[in-house]
Protein backbone atom coordinates (compact mmCIF):
# COMPACT_ATOMS: atom_id res chain seq x y z
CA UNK A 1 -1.22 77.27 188.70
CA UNK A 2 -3.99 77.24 190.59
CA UNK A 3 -5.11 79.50 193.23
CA UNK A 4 -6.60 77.75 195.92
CA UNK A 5 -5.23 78.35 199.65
CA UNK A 6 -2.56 76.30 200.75
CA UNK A 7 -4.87 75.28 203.69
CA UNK A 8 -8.32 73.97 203.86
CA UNK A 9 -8.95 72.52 207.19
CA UNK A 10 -11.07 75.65 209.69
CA UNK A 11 -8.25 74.92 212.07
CA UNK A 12 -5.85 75.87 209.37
CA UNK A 13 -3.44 73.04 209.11
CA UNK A 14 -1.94 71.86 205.88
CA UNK A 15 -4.14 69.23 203.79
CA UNK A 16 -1.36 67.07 202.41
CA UNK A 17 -3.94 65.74 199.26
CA UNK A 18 -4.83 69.22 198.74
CA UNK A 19 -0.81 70.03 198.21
CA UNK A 20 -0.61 66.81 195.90
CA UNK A 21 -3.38 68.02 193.70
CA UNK A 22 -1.52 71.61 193.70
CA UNK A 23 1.82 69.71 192.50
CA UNK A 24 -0.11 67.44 190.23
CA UNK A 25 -2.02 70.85 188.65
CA UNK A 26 1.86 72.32 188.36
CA UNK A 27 2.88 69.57 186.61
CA UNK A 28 1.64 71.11 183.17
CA UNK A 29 2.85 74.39 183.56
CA UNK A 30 6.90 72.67 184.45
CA UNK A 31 6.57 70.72 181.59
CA UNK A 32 6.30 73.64 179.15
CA UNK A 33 8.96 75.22 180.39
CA UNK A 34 10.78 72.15 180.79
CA UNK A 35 9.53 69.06 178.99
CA UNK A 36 11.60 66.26 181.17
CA UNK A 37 9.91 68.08 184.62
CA UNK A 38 8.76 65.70 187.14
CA UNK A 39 5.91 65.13 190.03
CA UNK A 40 8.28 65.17 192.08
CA UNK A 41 10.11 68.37 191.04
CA UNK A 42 6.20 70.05 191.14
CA UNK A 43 6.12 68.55 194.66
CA UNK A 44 9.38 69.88 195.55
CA UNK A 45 8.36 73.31 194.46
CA UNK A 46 4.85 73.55 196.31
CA UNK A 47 7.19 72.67 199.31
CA UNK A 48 9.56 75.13 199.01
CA UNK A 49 6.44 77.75 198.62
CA UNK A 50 5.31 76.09 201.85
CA UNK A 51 8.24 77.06 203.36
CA UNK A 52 9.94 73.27 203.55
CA UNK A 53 13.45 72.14 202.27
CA UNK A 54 11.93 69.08 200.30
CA UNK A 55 8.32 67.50 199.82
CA UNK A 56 9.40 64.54 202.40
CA UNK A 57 10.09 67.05 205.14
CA UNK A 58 6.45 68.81 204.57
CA UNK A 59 5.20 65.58 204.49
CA UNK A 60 6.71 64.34 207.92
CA UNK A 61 5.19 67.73 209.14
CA UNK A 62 1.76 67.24 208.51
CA UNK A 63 1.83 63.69 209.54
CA UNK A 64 3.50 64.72 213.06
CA UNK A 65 0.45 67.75 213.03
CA UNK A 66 -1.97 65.40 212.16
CA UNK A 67 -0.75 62.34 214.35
CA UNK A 68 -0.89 65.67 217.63
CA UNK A 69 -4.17 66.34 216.80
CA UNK A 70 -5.06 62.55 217.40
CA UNK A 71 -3.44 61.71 220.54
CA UNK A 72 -3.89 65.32 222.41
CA UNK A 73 -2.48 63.62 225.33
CA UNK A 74 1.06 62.66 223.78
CA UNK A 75 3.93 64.22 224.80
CA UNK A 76 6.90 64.19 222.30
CA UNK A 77 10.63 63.05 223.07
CA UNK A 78 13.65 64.49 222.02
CA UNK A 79 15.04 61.45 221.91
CA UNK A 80 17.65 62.34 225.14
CA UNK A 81 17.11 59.57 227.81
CA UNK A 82 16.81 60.85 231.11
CA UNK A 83 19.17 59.54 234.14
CA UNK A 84 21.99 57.25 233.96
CA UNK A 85 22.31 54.84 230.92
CA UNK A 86 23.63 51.42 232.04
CA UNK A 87 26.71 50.00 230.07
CA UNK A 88 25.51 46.97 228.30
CA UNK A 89 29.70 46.03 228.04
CA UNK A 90 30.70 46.83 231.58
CA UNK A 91 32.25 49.67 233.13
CA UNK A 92 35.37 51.53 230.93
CA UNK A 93 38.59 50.90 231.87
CA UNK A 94 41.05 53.78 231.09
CA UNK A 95 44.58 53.35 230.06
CA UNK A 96 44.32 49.11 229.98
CA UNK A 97 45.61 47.67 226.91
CA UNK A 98 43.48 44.78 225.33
């Protein structure tokens, strides 16, 4: 397997091509120990040296790094809506039978 750092950008975030080239230059190296290996098994493995659970979830990182580093300004949701949430079905009425 090849070598190179698992970064190449100066400000050190991940280069998602560089990390396919690293799976695709693993791909050899699975398939003599295991002739039915797959990219995506040599992408799965490159992720799990990057410290991710699957190749999708590195991926989704670098995108949300790299989509930060476009829009400095953006600030991220958790997804929680702030104040009262109006009930598109009217207000609940406890104990009434339908």
């Amino acid at each position: 397997m090849s070598q190179r750092p698992f970064a190449s950008n100066t400000d050190g975030r991940l280069n998602l091509e560089q990390q396919r080239k690293r799976a695709k230059e693993l791909l050899p190296r699975l398939k003599s120990q295991d002739p039915s290996a797959t990219l995506s098994q040599a992408q799965w493995q490159v992720a799990k040296q990057l410290g991710f659970a699957s190749w999708p979830k590195l991926k989704a990182h670098v995108d949300a790094i790299d989509f930060a580093a476009r829009h400095p300004g953006f600030e991220a949701s958790d997804g929680r809506v702030q104040g009262p949430v109006p009930d598109a079905h009217g207000p609940v009425v406890h104990g009434a039978s339908a």
